[in-house]
Protein backbone atom coordinates (compact mmCIF):
# COMPACT_ATOMS: atom_id res chain seq x y z
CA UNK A 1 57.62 97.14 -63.24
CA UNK A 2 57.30 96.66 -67.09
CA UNK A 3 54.40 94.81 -68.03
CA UNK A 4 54.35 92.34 -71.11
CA UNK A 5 52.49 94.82 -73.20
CA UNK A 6 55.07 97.60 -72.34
CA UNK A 7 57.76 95.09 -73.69
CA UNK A 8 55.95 94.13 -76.94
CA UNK A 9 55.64 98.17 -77.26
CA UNK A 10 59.28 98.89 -76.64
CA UNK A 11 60.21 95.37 -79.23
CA UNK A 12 57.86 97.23 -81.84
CA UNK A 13 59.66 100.90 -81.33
CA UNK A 14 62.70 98.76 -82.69
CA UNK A 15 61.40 97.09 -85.79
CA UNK A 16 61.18 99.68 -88.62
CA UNK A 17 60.07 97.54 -91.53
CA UNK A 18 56.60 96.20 -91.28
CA UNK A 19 57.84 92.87 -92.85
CA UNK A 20 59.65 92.61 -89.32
CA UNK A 21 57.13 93.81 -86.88
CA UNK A 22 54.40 91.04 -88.88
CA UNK A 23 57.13 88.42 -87.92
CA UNK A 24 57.49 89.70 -84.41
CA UNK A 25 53.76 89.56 -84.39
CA UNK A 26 53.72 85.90 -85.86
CA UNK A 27 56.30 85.17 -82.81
CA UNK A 28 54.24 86.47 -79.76
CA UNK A 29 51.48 83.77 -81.32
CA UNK A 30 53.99 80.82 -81.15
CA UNK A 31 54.63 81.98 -77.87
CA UNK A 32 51.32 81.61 -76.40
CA UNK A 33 50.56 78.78 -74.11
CA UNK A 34 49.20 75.49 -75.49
CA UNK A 35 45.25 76.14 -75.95
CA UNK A 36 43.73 73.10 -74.55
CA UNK A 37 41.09 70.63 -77.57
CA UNK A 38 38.41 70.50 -74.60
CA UNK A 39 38.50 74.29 -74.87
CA UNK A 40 37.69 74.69 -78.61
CA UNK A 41 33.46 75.11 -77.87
CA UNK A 42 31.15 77.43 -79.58
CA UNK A 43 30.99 78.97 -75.97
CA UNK A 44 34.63 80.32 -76.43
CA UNK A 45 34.60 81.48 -79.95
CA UNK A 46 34.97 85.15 -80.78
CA UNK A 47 32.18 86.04 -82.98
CA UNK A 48 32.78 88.73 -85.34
CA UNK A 49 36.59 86.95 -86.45
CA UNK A 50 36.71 85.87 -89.98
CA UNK A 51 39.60 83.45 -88.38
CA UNK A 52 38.66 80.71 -86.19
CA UNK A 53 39.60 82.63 -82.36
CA UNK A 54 38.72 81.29 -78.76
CA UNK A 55 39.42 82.82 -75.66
CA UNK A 56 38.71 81.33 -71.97
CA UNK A 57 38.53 83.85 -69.10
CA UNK A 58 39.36 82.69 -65.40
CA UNK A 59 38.56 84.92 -62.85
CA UNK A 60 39.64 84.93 -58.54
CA UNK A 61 36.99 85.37 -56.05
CA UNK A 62 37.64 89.57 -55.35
CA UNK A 63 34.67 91.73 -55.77
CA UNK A 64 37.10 93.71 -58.25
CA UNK A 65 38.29 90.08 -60.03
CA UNK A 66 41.95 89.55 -61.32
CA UNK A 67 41.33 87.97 -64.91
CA UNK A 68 43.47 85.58 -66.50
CA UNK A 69 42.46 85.11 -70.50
CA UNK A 70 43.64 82.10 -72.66
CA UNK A 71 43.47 82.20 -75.73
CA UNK A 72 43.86 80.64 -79.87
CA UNK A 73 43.42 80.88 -83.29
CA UNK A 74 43.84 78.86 -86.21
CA UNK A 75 45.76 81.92 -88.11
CA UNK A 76 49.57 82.66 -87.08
CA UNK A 77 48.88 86.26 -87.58
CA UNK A 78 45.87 86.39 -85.40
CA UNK A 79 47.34 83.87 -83.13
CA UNK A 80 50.08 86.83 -83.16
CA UNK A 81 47.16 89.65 -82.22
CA UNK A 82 45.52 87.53 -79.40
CA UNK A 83 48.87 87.72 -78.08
CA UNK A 84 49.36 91.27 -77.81
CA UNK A 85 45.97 91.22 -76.25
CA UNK A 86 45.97 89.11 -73.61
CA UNK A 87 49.35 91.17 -72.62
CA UNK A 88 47.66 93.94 -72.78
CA UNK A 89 44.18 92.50 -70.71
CA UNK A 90 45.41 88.87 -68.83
CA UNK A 91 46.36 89.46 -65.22
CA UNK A 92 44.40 92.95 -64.66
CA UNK A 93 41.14 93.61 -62.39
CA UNK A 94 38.04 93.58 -64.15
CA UNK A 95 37.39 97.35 -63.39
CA UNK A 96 41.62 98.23 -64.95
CA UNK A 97 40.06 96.19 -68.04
CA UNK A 98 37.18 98.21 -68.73
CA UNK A 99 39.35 101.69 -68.16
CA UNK A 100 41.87 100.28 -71.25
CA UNK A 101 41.81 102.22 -74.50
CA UNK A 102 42.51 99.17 -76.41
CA UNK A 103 42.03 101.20 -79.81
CA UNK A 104 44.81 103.63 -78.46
CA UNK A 105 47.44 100.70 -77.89
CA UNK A 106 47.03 99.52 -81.00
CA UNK A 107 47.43 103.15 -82.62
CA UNK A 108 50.36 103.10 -80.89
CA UNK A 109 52.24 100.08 -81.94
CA UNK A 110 50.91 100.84 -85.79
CA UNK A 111 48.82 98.24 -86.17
CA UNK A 112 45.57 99.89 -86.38
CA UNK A 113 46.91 101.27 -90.18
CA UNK A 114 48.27 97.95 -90.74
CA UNK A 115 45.25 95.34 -90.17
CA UNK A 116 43.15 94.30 -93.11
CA UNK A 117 39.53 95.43 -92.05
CA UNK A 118 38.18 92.26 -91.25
CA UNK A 119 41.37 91.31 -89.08
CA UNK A 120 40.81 94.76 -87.44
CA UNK A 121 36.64 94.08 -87.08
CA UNK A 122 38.06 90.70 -85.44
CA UNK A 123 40.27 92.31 -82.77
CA UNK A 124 37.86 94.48 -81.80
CA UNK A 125 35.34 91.63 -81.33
CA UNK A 126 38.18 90.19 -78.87
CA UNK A 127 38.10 93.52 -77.25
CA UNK A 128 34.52 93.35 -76.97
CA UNK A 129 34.56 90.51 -75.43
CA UNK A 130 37.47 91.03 -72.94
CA UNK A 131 35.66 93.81 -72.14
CA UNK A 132 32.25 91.90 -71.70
CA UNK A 133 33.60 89.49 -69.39
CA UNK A 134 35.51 91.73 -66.97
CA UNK A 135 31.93 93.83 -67.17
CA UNK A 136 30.11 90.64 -66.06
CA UNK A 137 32.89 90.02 -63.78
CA UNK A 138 32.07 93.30 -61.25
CA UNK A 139 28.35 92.59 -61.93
CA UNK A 140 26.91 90.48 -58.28
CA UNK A 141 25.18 87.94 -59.00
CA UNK A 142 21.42 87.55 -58.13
């Protein structure tokens, strides 16, 4: 089964001009579900983004929790880079999440020599916060 972050990987191993893979990245943020107004709180903000960025995280009822992200920004490239990673976090147990070398995927597709460093200190605030809530996710509470 290829998963969404296997196709954006295989879409990028196509593109050979940067100009084209910033589009492509541009497209996967248009393609992101409609982030709902009620959802645009200081509780869902990314800190650490110089772009605005919120993510919501729903989570099932397993003591190893499926979590679904959702998430925005108010920049089409970052819009573009939430995208790639809630493909590469949305829909996985909490305990899959905290095993995934976020840093290496993004080696991978390039982007890590690409990013400006504050867009690259932003994405790894997402990833720090991904990673937070699939941590408090396996934690029981008291």
């Amino acid at each position: 089964m290829t998963t969404k972050i296997d196709a954006i990987r295989d879409d990028f191993s196509l593109l050979d001009e940067w100009e084209d893979r910033y589009r492509y990245v541009i497209e996967l943020g248009e393609s992101l579900d409609e982030f709902p107004d009620s959802a645009r709180v200081p509780g869902n903000k990314v800190p650490g983004c110089v772009s605005q960025v919120w993510l919501t995280t729903e989570r099932n009822s397993d003591a190893d929790p499926v979590l679904t992200f959702q998430g925005d920004s108010d920049a089409h490239i970052v819009r573009g880079l939430v995208a790639i990673m809630l493909a590469l976090f949305s829909g996985r147990r909490s305990s899959e999440i905290l095993k995934t070398d976020a840093e290496a995927t993004l080696k991978a597709l390039g982007l890590d020599e690409h990013l400006s460093p504050q867009r690259a200190n932003g994405l790894r605030s997402m990833v720090k916060r991904i990673k937070y809530d699939a941590e408090a996710a396996l934690t029981p509470a008291t």
